[in-house]
N, C-alpha and C. Protein backbone atom coordinates (compact mmCIF):
# COMPACT_ATOMS: atom_id res chain seq x y z
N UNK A 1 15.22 -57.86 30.05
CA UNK A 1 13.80 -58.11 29.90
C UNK A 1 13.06 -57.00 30.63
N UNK A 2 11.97 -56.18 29.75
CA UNK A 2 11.52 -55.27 30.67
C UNK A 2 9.73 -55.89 31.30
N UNK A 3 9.65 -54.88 32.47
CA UNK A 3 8.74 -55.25 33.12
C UNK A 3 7.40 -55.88 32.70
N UNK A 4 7.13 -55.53 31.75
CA UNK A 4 5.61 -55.50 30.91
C UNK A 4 6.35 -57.58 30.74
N UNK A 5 7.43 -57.50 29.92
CA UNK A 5 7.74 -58.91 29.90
C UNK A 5 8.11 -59.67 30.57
N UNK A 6 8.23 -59.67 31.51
CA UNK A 6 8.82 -60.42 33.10
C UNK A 6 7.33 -60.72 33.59
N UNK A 7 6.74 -59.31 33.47
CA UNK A 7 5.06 -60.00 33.88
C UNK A 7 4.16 -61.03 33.11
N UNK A 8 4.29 -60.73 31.68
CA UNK A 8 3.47 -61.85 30.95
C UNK A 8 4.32 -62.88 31.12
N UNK A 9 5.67 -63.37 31.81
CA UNK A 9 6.01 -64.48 31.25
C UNK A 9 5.24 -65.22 32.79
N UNK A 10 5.99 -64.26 33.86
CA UNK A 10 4.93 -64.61 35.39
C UNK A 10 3.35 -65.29 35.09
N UNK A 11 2.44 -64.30 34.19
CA UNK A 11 1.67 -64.78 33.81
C UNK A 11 0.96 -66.22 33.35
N UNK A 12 2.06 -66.24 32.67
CA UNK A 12 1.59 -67.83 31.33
C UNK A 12 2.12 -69.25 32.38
N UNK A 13 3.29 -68.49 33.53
CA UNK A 13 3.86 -69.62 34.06
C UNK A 13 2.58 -70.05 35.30
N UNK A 14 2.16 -69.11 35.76
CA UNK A 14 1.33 -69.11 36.72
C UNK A 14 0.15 -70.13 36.23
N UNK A 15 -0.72 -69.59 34.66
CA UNK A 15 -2.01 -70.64 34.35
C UNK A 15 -1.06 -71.63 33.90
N UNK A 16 0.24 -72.10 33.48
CA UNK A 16 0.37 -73.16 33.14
C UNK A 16 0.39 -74.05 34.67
N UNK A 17 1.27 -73.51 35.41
CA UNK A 17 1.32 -74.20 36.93
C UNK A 17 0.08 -74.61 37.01
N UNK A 18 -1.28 -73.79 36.91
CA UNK A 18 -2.50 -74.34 37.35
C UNK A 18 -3.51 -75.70 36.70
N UNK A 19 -2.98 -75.52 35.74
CA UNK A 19 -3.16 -76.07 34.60
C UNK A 19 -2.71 -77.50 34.90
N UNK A 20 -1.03 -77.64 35.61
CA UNK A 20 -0.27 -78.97 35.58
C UNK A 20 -1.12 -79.86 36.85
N UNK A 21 -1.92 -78.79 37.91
CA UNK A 21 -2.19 -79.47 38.80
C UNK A 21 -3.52 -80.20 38.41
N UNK A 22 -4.54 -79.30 37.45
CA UNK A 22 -5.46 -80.21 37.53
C UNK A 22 -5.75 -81.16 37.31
N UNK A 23 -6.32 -82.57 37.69
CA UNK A 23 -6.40 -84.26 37.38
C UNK A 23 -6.86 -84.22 35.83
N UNK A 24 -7.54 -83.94 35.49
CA UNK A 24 -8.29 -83.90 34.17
C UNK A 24 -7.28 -83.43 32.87
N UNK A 25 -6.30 -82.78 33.08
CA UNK A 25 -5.35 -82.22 32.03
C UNK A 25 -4.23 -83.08 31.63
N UNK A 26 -4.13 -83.25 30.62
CA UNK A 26 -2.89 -84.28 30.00
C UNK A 26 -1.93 -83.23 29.84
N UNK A 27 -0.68 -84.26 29.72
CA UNK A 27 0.47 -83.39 29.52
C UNK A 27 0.75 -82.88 28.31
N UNK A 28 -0.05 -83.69 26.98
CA UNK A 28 -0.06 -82.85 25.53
C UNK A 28 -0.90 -82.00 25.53
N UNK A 29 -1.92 -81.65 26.44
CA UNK A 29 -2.55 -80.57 26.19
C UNK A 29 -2.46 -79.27 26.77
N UNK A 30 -1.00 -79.48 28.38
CA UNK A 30 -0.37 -78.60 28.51
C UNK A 30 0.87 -78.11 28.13
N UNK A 31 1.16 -79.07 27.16
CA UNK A 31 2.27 -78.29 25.85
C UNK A 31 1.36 -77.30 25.15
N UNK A 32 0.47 -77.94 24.69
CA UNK A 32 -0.30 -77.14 23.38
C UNK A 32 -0.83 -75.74 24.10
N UNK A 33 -1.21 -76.02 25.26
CA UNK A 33 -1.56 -74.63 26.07
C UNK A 33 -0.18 -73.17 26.57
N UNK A 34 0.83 -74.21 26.37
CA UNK A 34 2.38 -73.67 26.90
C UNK A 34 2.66 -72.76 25.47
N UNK A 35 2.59 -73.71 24.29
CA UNK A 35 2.88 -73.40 23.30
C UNK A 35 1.96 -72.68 22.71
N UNK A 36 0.79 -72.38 22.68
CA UNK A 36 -0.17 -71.27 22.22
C UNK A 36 0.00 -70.08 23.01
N UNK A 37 0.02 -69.58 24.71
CA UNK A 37 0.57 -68.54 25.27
C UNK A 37 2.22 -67.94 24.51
N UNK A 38 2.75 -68.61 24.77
CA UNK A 38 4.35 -68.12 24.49
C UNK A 38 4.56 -67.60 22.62
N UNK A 39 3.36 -68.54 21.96
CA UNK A 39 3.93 -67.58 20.88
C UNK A 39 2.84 -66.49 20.54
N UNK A 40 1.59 -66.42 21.51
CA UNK A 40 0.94 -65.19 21.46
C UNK A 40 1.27 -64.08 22.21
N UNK A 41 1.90 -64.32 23.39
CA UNK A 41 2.67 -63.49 23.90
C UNK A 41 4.08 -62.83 22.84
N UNK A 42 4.71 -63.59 22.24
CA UNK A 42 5.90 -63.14 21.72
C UNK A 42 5.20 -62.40 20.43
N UNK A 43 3.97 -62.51 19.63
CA UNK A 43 3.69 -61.38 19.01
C UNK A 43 3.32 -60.31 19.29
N UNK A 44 2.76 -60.28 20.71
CA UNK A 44 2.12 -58.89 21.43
C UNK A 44 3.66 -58.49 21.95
N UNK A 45 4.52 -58.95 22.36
CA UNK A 45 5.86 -58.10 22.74
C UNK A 45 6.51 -57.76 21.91
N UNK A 46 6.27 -58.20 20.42
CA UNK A 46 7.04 -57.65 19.69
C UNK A 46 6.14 -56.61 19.17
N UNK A 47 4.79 -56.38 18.97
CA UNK A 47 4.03 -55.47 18.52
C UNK A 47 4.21 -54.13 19.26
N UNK A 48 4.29 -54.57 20.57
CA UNK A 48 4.30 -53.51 22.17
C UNK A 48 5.47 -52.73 21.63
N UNK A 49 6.73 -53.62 21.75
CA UNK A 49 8.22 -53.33 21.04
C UNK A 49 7.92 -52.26 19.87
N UNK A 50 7.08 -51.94 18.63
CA UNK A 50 7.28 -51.57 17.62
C UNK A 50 6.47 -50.07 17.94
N UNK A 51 5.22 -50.14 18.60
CA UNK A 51 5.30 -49.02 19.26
C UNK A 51 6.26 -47.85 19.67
N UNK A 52 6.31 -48.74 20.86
CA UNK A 52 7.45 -47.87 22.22
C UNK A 52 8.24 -47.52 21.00
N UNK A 53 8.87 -48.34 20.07
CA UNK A 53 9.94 -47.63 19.88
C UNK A 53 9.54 -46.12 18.76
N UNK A 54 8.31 -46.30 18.19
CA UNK A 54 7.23 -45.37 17.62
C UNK A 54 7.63 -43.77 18.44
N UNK A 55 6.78 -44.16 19.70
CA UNK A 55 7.09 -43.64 20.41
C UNK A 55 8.26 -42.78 20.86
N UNK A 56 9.24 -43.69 21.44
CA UNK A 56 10.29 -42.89 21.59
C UNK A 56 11.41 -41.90 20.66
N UNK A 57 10.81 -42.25 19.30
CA UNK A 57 12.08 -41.85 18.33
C UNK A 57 11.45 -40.59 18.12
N UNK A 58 12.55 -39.81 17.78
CA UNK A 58 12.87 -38.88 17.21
C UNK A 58 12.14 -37.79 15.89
N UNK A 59 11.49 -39.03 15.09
CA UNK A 59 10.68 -38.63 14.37
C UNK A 59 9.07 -38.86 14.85
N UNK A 60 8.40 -38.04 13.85
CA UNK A 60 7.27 -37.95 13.87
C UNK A 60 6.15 -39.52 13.91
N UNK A 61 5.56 -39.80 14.68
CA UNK A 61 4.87 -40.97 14.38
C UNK A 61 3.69 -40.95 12.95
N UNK A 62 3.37 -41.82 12.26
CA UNK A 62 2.49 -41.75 11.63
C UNK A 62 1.07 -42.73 11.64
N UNK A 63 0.31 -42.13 11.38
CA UNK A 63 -1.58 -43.53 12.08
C UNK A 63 -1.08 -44.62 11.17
N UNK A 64 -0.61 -44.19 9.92
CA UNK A 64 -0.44 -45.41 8.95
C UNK A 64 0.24 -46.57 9.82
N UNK A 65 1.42 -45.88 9.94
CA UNK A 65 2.58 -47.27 10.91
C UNK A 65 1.59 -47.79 11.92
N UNK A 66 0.84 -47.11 13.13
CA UNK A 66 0.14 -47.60 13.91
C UNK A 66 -0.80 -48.56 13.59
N UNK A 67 -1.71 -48.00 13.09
CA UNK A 67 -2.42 -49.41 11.77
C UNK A 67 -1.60 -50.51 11.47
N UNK A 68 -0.94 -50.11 10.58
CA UNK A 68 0.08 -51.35 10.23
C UNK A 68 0.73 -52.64 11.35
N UNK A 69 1.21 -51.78 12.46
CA UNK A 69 1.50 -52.73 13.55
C UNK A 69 0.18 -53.34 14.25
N UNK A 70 -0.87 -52.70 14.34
CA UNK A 70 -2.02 -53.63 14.85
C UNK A 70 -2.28 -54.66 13.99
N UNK A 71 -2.07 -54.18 12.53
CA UNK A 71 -2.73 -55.38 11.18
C UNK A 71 -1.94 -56.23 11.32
N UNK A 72 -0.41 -55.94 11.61
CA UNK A 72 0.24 -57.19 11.82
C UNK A 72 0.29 -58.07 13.08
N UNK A 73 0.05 -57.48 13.90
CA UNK A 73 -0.07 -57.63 15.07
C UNK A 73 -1.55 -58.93 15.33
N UNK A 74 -2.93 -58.16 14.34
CA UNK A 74 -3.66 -59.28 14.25
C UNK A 74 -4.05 -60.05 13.15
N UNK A 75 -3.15 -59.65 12.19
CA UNK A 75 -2.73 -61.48 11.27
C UNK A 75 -2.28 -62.11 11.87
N UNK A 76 -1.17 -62.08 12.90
CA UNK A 76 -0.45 -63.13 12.81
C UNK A 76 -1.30 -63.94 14.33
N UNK A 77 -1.97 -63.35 14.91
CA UNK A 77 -3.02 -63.96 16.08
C UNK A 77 -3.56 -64.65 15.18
N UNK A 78 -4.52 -64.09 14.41
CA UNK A 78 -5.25 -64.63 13.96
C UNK A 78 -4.83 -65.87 12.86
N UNK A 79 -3.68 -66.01 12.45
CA UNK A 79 -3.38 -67.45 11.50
C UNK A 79 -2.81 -68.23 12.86
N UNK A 80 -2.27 -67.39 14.40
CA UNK A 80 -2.08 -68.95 15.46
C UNK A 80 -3.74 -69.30 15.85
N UNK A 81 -4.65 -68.36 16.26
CA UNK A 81 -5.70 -69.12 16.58
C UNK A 81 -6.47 -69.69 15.36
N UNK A 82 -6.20 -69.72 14.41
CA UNK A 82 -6.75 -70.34 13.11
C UNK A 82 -6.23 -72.12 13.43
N UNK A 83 -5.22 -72.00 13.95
CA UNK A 83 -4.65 -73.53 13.79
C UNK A 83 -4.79 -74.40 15.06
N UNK A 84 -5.29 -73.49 15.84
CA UNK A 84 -5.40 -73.47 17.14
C UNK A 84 -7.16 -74.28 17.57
N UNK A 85 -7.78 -73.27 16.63
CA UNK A 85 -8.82 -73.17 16.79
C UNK A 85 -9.36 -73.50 15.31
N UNK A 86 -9.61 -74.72 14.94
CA UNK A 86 -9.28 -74.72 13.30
C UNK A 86 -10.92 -74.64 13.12
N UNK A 87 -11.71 -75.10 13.85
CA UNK A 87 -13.50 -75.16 13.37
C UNK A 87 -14.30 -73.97 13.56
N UNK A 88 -13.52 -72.99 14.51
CA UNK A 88 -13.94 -71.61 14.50
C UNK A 88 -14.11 -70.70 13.71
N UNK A 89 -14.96 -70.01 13.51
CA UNK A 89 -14.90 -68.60 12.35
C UNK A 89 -13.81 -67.36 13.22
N UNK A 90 -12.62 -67.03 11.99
CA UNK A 90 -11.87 -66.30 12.24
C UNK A 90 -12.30 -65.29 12.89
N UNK A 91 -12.48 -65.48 14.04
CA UNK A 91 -13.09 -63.75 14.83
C UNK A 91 -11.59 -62.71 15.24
N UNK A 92 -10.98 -62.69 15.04
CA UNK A 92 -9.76 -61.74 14.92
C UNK A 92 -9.31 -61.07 13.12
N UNK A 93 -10.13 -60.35 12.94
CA UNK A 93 -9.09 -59.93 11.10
C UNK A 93 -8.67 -58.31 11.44
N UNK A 94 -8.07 -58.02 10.51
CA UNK A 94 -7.17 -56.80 10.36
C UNK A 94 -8.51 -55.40 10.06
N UNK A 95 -7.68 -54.74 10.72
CA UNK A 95 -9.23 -53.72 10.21
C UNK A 95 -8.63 -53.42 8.69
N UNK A 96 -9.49 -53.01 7.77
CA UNK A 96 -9.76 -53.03 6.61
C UNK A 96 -9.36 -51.28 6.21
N UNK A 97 -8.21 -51.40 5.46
CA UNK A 97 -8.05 -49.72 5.14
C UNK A 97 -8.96 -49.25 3.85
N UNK A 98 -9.40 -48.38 3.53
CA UNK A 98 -10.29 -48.42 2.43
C UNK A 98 -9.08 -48.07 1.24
N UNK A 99 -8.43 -46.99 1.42
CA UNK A 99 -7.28 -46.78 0.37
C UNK A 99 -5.56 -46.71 0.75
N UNK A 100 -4.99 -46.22 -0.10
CA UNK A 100 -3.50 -46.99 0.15
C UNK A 100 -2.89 -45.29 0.81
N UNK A 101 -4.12 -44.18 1.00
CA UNK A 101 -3.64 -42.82 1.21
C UNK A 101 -3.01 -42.85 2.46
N UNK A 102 -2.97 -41.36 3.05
CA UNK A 102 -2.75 -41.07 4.51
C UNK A 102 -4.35 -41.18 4.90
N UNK A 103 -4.02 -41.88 6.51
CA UNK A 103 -5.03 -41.63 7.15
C UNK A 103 -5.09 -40.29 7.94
N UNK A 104 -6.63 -39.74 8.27
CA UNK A 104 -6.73 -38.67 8.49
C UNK A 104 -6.78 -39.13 10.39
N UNK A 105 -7.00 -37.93 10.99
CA UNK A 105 -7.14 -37.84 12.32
C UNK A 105 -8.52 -38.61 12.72
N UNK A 106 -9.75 -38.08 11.63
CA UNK A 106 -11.28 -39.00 11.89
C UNK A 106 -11.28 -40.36 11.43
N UNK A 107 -10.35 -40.26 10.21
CA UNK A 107 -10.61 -41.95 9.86
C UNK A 107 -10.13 -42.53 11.10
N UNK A 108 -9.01 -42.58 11.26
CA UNK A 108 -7.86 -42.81 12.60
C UNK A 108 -9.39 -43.53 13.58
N UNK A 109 -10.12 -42.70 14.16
CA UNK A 109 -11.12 -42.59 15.26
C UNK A 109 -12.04 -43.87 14.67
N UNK A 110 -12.15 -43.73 13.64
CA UNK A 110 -13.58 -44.30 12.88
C UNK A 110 -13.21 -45.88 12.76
N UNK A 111 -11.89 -46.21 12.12
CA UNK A 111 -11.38 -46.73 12.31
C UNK A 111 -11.06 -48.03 13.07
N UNK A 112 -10.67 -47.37 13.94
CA UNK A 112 -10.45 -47.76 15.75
C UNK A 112 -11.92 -48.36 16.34
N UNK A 113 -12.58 -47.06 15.90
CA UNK A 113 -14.66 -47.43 16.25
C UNK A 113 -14.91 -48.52 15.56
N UNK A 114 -14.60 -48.92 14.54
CA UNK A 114 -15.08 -49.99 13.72
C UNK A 114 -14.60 -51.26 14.33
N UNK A 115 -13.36 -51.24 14.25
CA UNK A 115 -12.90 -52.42 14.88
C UNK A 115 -13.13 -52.54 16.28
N UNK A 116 -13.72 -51.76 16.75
CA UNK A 116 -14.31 -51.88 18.13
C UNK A 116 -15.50 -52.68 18.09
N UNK A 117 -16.38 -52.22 17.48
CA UNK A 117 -17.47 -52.55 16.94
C UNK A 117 -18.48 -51.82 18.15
N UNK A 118 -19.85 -52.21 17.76
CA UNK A 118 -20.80 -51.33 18.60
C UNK A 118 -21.36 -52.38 19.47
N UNK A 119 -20.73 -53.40 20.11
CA UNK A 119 -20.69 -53.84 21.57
C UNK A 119 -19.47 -53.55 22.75
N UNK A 120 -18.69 -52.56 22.33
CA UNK A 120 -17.69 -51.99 22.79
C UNK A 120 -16.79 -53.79 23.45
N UNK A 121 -16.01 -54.28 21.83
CA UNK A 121 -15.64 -55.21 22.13
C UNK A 121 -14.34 -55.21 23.06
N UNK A 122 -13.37 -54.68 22.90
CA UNK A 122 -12.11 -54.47 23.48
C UNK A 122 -12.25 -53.25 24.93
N UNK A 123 -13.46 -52.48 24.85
CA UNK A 123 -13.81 -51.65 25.98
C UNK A 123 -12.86 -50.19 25.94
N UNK A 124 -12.49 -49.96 24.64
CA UNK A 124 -12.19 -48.73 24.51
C UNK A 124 -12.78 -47.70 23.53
N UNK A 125 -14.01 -47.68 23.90
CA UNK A 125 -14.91 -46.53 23.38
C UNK A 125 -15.02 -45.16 24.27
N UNK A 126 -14.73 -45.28 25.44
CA UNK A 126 -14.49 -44.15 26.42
C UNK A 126 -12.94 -43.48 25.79
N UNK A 127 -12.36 -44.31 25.74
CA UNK A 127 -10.87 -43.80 25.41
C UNK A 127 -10.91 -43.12 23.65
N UNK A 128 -11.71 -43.73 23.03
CA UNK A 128 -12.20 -42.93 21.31
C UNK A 128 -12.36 -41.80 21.65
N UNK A 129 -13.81 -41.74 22.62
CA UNK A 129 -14.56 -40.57 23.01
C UNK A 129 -13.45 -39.52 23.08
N UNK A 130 -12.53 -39.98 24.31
CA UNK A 130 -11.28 -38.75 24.63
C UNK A 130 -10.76 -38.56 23.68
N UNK A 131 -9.98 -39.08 23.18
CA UNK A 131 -9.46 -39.07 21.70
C UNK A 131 -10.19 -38.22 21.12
N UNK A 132 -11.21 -38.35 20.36
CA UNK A 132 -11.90 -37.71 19.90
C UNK A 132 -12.18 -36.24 20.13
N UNK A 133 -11.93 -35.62 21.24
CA UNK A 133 -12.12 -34.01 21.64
C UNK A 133 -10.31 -33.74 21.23
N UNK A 134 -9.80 -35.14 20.96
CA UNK A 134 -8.08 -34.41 20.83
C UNK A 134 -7.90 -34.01 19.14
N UNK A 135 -8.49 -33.55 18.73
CA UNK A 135 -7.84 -34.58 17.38
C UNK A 135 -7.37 -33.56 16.47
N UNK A 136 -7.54 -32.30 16.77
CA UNK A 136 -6.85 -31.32 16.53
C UNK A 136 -5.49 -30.75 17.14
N UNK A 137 -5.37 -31.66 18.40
CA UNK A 137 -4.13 -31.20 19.01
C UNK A 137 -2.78 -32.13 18.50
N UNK A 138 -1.67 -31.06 18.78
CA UNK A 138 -0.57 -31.87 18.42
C UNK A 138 -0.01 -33.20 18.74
N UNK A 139 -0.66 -33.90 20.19
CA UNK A 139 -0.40 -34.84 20.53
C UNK A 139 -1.09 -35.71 19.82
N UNK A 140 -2.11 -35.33 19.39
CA UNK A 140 -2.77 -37.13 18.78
C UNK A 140 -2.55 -38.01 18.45
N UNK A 141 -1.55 -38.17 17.89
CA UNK A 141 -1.10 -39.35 16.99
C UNK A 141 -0.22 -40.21 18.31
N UNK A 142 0.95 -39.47 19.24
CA UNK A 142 0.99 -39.98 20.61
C UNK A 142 -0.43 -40.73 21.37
N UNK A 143 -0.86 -39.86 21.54
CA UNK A 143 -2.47 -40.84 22.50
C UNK A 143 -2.78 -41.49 21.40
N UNK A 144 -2.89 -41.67 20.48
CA UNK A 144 -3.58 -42.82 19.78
C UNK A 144 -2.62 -44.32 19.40
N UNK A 145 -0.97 -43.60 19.90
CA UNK A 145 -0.30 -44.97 20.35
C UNK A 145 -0.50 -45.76 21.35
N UNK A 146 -0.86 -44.40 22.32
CA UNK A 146 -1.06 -45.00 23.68
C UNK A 146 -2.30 -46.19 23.64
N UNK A 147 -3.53 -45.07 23.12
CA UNK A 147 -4.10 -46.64 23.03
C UNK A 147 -4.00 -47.60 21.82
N UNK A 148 -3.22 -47.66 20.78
CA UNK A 148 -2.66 -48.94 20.00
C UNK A 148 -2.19 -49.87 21.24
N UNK A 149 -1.55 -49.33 22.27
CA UNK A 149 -0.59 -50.30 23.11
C UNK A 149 -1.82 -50.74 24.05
N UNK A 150 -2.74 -49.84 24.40
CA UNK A 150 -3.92 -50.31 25.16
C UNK A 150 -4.56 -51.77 24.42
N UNK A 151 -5.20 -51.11 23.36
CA UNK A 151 -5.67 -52.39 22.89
C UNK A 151 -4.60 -53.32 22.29
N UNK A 152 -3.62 -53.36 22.08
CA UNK A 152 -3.02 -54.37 21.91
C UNK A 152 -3.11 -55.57 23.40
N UNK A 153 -2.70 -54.90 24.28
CA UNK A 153 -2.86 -55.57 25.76
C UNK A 153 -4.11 -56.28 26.11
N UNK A 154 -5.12 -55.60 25.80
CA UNK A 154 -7.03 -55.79 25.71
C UNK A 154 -7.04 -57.21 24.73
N UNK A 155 -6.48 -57.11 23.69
CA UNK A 155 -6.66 -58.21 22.92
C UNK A 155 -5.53 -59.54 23.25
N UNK A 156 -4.50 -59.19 23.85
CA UNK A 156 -3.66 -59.81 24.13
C UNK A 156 -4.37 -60.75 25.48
N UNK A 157 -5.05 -60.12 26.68
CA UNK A 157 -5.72 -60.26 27.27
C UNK A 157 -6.93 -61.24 27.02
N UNK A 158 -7.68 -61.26 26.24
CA UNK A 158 -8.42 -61.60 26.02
C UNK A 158 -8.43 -62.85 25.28
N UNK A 159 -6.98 -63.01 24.45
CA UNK A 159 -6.60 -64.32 24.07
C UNK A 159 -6.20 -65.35 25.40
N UNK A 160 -5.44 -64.98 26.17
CA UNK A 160 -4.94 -65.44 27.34
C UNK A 160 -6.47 -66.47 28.14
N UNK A 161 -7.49 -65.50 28.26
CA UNK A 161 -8.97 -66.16 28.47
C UNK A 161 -9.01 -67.22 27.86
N UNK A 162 -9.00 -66.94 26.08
CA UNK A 162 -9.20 -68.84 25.50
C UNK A 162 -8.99 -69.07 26.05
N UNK A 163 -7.54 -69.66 26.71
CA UNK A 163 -7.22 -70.68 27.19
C UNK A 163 -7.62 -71.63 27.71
N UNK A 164 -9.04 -71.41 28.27
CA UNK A 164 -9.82 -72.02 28.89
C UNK A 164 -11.03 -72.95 28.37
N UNK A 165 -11.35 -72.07 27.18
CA UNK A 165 -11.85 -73.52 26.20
C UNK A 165 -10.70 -74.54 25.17
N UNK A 166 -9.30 -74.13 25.45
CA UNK A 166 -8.84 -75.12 24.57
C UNK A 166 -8.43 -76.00 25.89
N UNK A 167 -8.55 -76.13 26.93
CA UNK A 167 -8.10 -77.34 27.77
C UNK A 167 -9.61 -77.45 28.48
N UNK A 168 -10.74 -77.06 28.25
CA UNK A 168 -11.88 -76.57 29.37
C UNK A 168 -12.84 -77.98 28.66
């Protein structure tokens, strides 16, 4: 088990512990809280997983694959907090590719900007910005894993928060 996963599991055990102590919390609703962390966690480790290994290989990375692992990455959030959260409007969807081509280095950016949206939802518009002076260099498609894995964590993060209106 590597570190990144030893910590989220520390994590989920820690708000569940907190969770068991408070008077007000039933014990089915700290299953349902046990059981909504652990399988949102196990899609962000396997997303993290598809990266790194992006990353480390041998070949060339491509934005398409990167895309692809975020889209999957937030379908499948988004059909657990769908069931989770069944009266809510789906606020997690896939960013939207316009065609089935290669993405370019700006779409890549634009992209990323979109699904950010212009309240800097996930808080990586500073990190676009940088990006953005790269995008001619050979690394890009590297830093723009880096932050796939950023915001994957940001959103991963930020699900972890619910938690607090489904037992709150």
């Amino acid at each position: 088990m590597n570190n990144t996963t030893s910590n989220s599991y520390e994590y989920i055990s820690n708000i569940i512990e907190f969770y068991r102590i408070q008077p007000r919390i039933q014990d089915l609703q700290i299953e349902k809280v046990e059981e909504y962390l652990l399988v949102m966690n196990a899609h962000y480790q396997n997303s993290i997983q598809e990266i790194e290994a992006c990353i480390d290989s041998q070949e060339p990375i491509s934005m398409e694959e990167l895309v692809d692992i975020l889209n999957s990455y937030l379908n499948m959030v988004g059909e657990e907090l769908s069931k989770i959260f069944p009266n809510e409007e789906r606020e997690i969807a896939p960013i939207h590719l316009h065609s089935k081509h290669e993405i370019s280095e700006i779409q890549a950016i634009e992209l990323y900007r979109n699904f950010n949206g212009s309240k800097n939802l996930y808080r990586i518009n500073e990190q676009l910005t940088a990006l953005e002076k790269d995008i001619y260099e050979g690394d890009f498609v590297n830093k723009l894993a880096v932050l796939t894995e950023d915001l994957l964590s940001r959103i991963n993060s930020d699900l972890i928060v619910k938690v607090d209106d489904l037992v709150g």
